[in-house]
N, C-alpha and C. Protein backbone atom coordinates (compact mmCIF):
# COMPACT_ATOMS: atom_id res chain seq x y z
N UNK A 1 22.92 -22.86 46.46
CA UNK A 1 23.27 -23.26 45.12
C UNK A 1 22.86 -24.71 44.86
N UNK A 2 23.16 -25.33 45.82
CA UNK A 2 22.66 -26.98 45.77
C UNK A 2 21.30 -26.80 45.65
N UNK A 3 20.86 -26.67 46.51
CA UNK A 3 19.21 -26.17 46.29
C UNK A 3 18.58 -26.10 45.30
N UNK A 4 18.72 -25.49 44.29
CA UNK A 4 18.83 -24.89 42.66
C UNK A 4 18.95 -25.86 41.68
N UNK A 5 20.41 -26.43 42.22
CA UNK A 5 20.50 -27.89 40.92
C UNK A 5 19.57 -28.76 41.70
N UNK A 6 19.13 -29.50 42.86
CA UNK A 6 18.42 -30.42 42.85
C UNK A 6 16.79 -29.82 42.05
N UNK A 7 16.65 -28.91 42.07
CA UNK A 7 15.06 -28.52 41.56
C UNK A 7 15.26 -28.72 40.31
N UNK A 8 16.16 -28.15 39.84
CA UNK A 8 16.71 -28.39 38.11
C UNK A 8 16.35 -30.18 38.15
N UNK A 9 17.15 -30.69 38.87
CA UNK A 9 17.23 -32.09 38.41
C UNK A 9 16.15 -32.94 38.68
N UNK A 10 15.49 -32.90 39.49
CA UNK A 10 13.79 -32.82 39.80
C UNK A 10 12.95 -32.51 38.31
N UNK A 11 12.77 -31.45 38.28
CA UNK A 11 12.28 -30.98 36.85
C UNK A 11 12.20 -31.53 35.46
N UNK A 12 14.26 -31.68 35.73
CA UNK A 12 14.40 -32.85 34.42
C UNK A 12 13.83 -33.96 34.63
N UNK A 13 14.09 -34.75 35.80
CA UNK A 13 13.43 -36.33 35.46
C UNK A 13 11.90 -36.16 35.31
N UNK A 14 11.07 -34.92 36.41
CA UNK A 14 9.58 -35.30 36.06
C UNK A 14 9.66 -35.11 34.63
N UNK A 15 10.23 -34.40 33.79
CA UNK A 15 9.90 -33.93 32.36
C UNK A 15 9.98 -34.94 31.51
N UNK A 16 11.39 -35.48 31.48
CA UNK A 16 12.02 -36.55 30.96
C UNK A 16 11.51 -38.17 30.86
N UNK A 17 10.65 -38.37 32.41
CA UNK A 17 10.79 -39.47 32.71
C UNK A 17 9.70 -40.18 31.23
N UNK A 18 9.87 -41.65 31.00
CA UNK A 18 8.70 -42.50 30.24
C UNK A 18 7.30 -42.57 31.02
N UNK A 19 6.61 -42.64 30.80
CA UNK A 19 5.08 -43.14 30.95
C UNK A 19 4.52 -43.60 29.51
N UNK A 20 3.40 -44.28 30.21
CA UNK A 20 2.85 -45.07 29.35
C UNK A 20 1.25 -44.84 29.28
N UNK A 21 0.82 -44.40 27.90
CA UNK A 21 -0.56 -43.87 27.93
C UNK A 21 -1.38 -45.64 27.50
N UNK A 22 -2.52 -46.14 27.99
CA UNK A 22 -2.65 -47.33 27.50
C UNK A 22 -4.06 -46.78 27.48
N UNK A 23 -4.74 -47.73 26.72
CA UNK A 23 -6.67 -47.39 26.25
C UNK A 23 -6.93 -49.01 26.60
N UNK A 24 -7.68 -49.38 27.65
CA UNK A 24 -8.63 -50.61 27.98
C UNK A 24 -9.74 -50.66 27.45
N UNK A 25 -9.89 -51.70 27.37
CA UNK A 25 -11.53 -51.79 27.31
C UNK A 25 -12.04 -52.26 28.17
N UNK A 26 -12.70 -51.80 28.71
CA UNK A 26 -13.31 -51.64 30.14
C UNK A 26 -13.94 -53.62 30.88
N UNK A 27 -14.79 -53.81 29.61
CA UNK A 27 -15.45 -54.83 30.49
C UNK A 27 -14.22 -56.43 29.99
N UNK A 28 -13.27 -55.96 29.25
CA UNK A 28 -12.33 -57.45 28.90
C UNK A 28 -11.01 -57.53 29.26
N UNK A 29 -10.59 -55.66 29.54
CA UNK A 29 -9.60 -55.44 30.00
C UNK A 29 -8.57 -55.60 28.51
N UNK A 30 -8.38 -55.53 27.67
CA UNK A 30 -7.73 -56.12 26.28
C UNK A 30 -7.28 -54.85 26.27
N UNK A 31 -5.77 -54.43 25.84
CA UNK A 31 -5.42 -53.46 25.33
C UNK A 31 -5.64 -53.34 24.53
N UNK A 32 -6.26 -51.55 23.56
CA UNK A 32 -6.82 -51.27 22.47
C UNK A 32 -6.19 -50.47 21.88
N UNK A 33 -5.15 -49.51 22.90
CA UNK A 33 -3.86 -48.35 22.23
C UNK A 33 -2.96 -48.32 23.50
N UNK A 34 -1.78 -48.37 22.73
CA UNK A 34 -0.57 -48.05 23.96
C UNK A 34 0.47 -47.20 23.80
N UNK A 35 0.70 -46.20 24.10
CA UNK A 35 1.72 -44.96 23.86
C UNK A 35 2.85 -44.55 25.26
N UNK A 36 3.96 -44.81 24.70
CA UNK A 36 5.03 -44.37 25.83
C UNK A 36 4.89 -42.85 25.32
N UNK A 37 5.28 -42.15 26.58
CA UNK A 37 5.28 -40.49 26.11
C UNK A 37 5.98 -39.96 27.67
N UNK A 38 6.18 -38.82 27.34
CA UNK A 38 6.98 -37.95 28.91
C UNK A 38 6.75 -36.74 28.68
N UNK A 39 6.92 -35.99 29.84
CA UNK A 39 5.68 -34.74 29.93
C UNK A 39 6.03 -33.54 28.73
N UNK A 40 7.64 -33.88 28.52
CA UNK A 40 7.95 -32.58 27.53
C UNK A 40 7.56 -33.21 26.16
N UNK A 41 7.35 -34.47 25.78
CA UNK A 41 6.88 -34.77 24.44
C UNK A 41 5.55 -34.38 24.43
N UNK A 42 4.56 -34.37 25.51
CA UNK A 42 2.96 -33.64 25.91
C UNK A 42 3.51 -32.42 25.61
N UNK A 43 4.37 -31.99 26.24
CA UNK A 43 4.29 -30.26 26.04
C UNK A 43 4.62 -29.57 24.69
N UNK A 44 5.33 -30.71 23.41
CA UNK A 44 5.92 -29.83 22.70
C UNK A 44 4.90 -29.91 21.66
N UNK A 45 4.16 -31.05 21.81
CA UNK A 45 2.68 -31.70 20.76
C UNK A 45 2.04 -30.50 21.30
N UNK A 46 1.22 -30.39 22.07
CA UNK A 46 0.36 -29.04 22.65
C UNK A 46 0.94 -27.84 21.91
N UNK A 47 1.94 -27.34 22.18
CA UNK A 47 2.16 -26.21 21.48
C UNK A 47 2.29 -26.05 20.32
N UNK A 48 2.78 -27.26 19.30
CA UNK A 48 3.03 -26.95 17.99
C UNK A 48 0.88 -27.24 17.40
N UNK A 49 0.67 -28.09 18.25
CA UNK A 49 -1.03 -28.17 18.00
C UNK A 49 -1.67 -26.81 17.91
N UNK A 50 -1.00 -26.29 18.98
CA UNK A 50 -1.58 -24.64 19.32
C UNK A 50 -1.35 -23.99 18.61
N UNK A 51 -0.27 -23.86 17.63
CA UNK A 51 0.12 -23.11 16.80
C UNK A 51 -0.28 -23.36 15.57
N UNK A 52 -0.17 -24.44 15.17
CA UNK A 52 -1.13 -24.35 14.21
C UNK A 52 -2.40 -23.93 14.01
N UNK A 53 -3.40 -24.68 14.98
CA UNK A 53 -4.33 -24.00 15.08
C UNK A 53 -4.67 -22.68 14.79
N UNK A 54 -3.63 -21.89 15.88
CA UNK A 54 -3.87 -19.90 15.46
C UNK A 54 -3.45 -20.06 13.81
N UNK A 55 -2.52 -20.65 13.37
CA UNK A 55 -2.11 -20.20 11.66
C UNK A 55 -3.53 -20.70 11.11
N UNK A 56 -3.83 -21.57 11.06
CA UNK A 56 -5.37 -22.05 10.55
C UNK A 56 -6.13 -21.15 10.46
N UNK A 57 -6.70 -20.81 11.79
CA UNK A 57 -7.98 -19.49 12.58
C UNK A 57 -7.48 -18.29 11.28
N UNK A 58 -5.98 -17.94 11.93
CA UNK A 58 -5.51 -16.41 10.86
C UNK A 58 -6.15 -16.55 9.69
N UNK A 59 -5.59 -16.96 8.69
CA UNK A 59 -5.60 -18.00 7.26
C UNK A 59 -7.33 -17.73 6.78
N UNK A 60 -8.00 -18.33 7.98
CA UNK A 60 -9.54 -18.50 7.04
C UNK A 60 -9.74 -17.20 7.25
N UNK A 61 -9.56 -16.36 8.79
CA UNK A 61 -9.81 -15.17 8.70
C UNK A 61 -9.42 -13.81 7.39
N UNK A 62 -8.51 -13.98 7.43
CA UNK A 62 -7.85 -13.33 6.55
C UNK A 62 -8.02 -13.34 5.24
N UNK A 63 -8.04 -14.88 4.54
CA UNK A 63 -8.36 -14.80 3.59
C UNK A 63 -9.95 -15.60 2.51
N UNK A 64 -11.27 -15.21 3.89
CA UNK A 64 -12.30 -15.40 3.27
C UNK A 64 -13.36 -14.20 3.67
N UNK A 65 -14.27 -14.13 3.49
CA UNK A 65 -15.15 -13.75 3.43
C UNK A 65 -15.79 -13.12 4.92
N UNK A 66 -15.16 -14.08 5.46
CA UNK A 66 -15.66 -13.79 7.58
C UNK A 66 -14.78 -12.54 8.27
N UNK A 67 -13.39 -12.41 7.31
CA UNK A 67 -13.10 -10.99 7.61
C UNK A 67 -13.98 -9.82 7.49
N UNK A 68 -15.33 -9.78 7.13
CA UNK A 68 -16.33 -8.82 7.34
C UNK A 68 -16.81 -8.49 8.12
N UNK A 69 -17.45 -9.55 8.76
CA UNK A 69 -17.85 -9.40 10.34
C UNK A 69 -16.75 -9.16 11.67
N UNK A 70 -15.39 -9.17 11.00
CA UNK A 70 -14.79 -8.26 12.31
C UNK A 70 -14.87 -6.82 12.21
N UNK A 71 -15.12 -6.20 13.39
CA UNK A 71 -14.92 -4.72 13.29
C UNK A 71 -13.41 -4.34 12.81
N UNK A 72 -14.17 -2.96 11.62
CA UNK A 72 -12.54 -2.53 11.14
C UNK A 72 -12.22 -2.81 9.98
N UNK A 73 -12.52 -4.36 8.97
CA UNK A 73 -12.84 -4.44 7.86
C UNK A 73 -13.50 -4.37 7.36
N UNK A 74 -13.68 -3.58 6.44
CA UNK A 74 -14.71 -3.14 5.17
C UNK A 74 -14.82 -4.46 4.06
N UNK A 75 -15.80 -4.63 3.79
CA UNK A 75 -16.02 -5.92 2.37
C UNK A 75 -15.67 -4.75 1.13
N UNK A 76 -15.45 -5.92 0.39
CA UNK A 76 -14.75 -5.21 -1.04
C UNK A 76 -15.52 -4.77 -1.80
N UNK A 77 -16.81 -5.14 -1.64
CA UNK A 77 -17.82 -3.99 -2.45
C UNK A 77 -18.72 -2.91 -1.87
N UNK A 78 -18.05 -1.88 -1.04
CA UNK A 78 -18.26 -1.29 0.29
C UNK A 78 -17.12 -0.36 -0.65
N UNK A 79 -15.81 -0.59 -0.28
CA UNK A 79 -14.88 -0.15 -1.32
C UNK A 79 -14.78 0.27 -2.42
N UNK A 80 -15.41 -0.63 -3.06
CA UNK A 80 -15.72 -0.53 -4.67
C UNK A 80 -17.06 1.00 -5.08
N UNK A 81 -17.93 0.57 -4.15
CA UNK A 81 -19.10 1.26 -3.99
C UNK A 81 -18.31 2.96 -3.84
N UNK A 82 -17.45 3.30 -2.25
CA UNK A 82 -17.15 4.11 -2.14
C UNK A 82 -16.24 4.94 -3.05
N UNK A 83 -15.73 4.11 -4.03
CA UNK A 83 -15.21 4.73 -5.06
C UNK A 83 -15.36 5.08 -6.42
N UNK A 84 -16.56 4.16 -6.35
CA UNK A 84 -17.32 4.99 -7.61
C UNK A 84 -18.36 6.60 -6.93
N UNK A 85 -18.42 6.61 -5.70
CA UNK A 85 -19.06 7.80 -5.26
C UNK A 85 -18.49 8.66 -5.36
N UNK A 86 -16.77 8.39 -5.28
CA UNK A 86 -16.20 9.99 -5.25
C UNK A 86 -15.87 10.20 -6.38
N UNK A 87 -15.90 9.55 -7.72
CA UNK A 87 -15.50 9.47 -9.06
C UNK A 87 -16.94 10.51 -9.43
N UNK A 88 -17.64 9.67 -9.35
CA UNK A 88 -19.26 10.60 -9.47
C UNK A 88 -19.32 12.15 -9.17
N UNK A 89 -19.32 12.10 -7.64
CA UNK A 89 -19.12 13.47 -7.26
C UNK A 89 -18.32 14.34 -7.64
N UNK A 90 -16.98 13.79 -8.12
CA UNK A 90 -16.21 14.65 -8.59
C UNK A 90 -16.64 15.25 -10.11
N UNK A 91 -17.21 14.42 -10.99
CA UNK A 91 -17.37 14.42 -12.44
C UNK A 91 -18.58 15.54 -11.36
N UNK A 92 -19.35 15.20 -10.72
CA UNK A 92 -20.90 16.17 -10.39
C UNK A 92 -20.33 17.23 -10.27
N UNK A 93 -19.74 17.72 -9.46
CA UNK A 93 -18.93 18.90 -9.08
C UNK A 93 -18.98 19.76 -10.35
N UNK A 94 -17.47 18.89 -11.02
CA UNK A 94 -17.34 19.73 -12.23
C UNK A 94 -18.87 20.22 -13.10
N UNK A 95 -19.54 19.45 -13.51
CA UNK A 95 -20.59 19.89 -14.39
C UNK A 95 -21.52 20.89 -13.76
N UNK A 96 -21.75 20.92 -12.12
CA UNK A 96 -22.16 21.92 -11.68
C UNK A 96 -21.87 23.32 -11.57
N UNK A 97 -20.23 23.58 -11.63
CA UNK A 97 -19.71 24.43 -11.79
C UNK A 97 -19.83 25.32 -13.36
N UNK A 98 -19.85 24.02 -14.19
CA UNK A 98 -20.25 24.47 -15.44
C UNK A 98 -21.30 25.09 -16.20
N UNK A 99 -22.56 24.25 -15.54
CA UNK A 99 -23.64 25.02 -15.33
C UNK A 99 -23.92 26.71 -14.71
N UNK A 100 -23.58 26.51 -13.69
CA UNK A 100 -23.76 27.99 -12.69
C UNK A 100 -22.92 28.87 -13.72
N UNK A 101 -21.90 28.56 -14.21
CA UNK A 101 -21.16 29.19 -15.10
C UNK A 101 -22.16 30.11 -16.58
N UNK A 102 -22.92 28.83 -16.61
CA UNK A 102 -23.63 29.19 -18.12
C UNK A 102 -25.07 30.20 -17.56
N UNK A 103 -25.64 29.62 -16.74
CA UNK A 103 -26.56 30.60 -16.07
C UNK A 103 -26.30 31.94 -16.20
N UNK A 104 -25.11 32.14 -15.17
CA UNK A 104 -24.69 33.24 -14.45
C UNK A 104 -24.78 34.13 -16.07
N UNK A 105 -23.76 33.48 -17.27
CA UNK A 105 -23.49 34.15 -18.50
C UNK A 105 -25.14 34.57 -19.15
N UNK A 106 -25.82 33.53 -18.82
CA UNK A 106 -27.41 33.71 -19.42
C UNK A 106 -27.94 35.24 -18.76
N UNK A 107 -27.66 35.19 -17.42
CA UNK A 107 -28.72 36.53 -17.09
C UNK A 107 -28.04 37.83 -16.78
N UNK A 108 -26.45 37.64 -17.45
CA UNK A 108 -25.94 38.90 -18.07
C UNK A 108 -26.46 39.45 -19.05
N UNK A 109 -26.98 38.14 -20.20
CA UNK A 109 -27.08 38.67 -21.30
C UNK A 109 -28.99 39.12 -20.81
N UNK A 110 -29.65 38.78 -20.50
CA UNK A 110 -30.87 38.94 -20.12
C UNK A 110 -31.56 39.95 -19.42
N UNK A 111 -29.89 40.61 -18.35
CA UNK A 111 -29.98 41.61 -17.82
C UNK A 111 -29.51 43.21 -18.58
N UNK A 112 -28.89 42.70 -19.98
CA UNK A 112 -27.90 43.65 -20.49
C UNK A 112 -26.65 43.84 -20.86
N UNK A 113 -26.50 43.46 -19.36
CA UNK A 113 -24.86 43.55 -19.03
C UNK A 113 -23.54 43.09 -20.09
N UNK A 114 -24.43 42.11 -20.74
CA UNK A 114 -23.35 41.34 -22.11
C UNK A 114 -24.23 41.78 -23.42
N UNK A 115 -22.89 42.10 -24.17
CA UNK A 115 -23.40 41.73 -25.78
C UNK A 115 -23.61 40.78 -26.33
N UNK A 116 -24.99 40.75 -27.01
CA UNK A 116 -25.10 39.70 -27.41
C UNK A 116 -24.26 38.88 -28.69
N UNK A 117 -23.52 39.51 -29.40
CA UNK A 117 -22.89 38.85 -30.09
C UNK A 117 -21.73 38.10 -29.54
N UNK A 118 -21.24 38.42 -28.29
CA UNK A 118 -20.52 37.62 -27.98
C UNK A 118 -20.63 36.60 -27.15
N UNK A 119 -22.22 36.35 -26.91
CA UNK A 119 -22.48 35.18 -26.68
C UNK A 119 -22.29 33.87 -26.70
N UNK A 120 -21.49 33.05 -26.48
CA UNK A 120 -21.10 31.76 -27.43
C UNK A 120 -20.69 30.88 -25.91
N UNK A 121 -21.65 29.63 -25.64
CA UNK A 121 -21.52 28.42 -24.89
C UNK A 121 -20.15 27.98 -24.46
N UNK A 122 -19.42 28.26 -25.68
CA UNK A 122 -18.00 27.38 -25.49
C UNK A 122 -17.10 28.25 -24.58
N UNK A 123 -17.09 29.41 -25.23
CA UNK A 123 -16.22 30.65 -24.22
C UNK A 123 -17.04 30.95 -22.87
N UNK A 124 -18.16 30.47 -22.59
CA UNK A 124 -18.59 30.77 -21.16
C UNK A 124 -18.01 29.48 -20.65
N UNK A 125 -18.09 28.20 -21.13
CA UNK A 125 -17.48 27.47 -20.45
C UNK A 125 -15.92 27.26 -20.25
N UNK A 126 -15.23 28.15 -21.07
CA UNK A 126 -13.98 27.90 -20.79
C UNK A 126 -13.61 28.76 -19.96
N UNK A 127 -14.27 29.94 -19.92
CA UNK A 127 -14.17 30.64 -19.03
C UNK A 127 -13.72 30.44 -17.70
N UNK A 128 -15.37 29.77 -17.31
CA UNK A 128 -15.33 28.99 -16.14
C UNK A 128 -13.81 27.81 -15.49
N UNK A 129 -13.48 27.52 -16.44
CA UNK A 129 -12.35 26.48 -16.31
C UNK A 129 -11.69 27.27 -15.44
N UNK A 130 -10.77 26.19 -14.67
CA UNK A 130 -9.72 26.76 -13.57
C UNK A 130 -8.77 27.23 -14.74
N UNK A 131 -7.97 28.15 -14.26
CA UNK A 131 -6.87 28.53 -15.08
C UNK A 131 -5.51 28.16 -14.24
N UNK A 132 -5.00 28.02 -14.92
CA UNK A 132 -3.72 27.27 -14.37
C UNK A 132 -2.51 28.00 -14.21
N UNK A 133 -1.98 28.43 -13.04
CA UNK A 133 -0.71 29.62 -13.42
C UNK A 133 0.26 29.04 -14.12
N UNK A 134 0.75 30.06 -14.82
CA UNK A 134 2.24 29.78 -15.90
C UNK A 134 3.36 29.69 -15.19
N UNK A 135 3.91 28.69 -15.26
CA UNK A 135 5.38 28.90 -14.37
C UNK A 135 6.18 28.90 -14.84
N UNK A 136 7.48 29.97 -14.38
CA UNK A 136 8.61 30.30 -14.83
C UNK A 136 9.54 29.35 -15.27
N UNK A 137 10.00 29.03 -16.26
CA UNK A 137 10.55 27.81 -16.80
C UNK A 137 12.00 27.77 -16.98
N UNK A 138 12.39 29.40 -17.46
CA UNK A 138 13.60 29.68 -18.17
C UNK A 138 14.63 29.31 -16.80
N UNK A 139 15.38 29.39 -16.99
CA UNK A 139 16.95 28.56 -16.09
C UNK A 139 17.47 30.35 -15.66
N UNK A 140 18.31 30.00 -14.44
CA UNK A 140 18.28 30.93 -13.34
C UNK A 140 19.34 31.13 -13.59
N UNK A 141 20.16 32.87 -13.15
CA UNK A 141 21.39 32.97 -13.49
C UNK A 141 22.60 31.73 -12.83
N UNK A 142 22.16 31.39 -11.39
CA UNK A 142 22.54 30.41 -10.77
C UNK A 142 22.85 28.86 -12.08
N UNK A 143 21.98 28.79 -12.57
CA UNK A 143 22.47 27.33 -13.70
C UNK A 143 22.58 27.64 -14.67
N UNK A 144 22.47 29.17 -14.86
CA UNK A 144 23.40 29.48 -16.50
C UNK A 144 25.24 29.24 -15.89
N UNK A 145 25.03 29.65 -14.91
CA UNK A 145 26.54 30.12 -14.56
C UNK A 145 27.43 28.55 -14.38
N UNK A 146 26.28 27.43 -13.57
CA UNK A 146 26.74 25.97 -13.68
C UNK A 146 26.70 25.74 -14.85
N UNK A 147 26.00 25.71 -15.99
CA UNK A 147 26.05 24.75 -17.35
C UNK A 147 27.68 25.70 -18.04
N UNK A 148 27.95 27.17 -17.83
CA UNK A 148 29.28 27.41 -18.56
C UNK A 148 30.42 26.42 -17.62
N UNK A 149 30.64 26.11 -16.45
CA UNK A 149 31.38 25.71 -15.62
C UNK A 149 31.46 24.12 -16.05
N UNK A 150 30.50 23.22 -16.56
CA UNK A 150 30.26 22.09 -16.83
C UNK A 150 30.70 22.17 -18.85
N UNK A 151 30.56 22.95 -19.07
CA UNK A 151 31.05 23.19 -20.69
C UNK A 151 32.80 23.36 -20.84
N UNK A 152 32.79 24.17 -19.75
CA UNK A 152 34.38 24.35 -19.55
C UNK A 152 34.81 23.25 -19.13
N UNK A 153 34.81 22.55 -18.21
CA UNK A 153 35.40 21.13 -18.12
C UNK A 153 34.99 20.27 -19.02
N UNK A 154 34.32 19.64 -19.83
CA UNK A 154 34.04 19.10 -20.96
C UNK A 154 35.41 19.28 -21.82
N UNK A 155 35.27 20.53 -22.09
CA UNK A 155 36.15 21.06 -23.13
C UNK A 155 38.04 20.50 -22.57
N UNK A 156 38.17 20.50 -21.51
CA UNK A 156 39.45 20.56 -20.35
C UNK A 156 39.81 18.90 -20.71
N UNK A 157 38.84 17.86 -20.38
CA UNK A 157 38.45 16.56 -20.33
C UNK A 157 38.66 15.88 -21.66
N UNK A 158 38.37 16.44 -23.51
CA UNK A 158 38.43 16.54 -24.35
C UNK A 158 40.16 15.91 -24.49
N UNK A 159 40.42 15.08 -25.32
CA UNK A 159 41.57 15.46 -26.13
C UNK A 159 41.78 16.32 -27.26
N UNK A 160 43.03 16.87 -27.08
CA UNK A 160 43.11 17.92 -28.39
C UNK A 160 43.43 17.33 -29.59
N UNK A 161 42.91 17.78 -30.92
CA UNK A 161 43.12 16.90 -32.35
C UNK A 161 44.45 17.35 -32.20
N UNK A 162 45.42 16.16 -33.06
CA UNK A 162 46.62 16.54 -33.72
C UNK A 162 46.29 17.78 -34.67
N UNK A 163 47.50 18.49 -35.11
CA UNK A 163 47.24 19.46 -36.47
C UNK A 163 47.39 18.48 -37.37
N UNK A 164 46.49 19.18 -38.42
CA UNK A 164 46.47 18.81 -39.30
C UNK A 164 45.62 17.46 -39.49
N UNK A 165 44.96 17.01 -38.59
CA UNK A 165 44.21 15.93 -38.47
C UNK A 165 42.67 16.23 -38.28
N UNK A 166 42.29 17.32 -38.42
CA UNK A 166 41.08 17.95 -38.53
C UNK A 166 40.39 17.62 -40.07
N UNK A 167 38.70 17.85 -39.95
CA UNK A 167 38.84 17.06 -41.74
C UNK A 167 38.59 18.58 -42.35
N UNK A 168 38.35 19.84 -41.96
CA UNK A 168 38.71 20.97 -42.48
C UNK A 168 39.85 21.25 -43.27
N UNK A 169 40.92 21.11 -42.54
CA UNK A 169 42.39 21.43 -42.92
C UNK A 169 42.57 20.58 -44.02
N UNK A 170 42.98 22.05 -45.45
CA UNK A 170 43.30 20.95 -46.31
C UNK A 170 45.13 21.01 -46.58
């Protein structure tokens, strides 16, 4: 246990102790800078130096332009680019579908298969349109049976008019 605190106390004084940083000049000997310091005031300058530093490094990384050249980030007109491609393709899509649509209607009528009076551009293309299923909207015996249960307490919750305080009653 003794053992232990003398290393402790060792530790503290090397850490603790003063020194003195001095700058000569070599050929007059004249002091030019003189700094008392001790090893944990070295150690705590170093690290907060260090740390800044990384916040600095982050900072430009992050928020200039050199985030490109790391692998993994994309530049913003890479992005931009890729999203006008799928805007495109998608609008392409559709009009292709629309097309094949009008074709297909063309060499019915070419083949026979359609009358020609009912020929008409607009109904082949709506045709084509996705159709959208109808969904059941109306309310289920399940929340007919809650909305009477919620009407009935309403009504329960209500105060009752005095008689004769109704504006009917004459």
């Amino acid at each position: 246990m003794s053992g232990k605190r003398l290393k402790r106390k060792k530790l503290h004084r090397k850490l603790f102790t003063k020194n003195r940083l001095v700058i000569l000049n070599e050929d007059t000997f004249e002091e030019i800078f003189s700094l008392k310091l001790n090893l944990m005031n070295v150690f705590v300058v170093a690290t907060i130096g260090a740390i800044f530093l990384i916040l600095v490094t982050t900072f430009i990384i992050a928020f200039t332009p050199l985030r490109e050249f790391i692998p993994g980030y994309s530049s913003s007109k890479l992005k931009r680019d890729a999203t006008e491609l799928a805007l495109k393709s998608d609008s392409l899509t559709t009009a292709l579908k629309e097309n094949e649509a009008y074709i297909q209607s063309i060499q019915k009528v070419l083949n026979g298969e359609l009358d020609y009076a009912k020929f008409n551009k607009d109904s082949i293309l709506a045709s084509s349109a996705e159709v959208v299923p109808q969904l059941k909207l109306s309310a289920s015996e399940e929340e007919l049976e809650l909305r009477k249960e919620v009407e009935k307490e309403e009504k329960k919750r209500q105060p009752a008019t005095p008689k004769g305080g109704s504006k009917n009653s004459k």
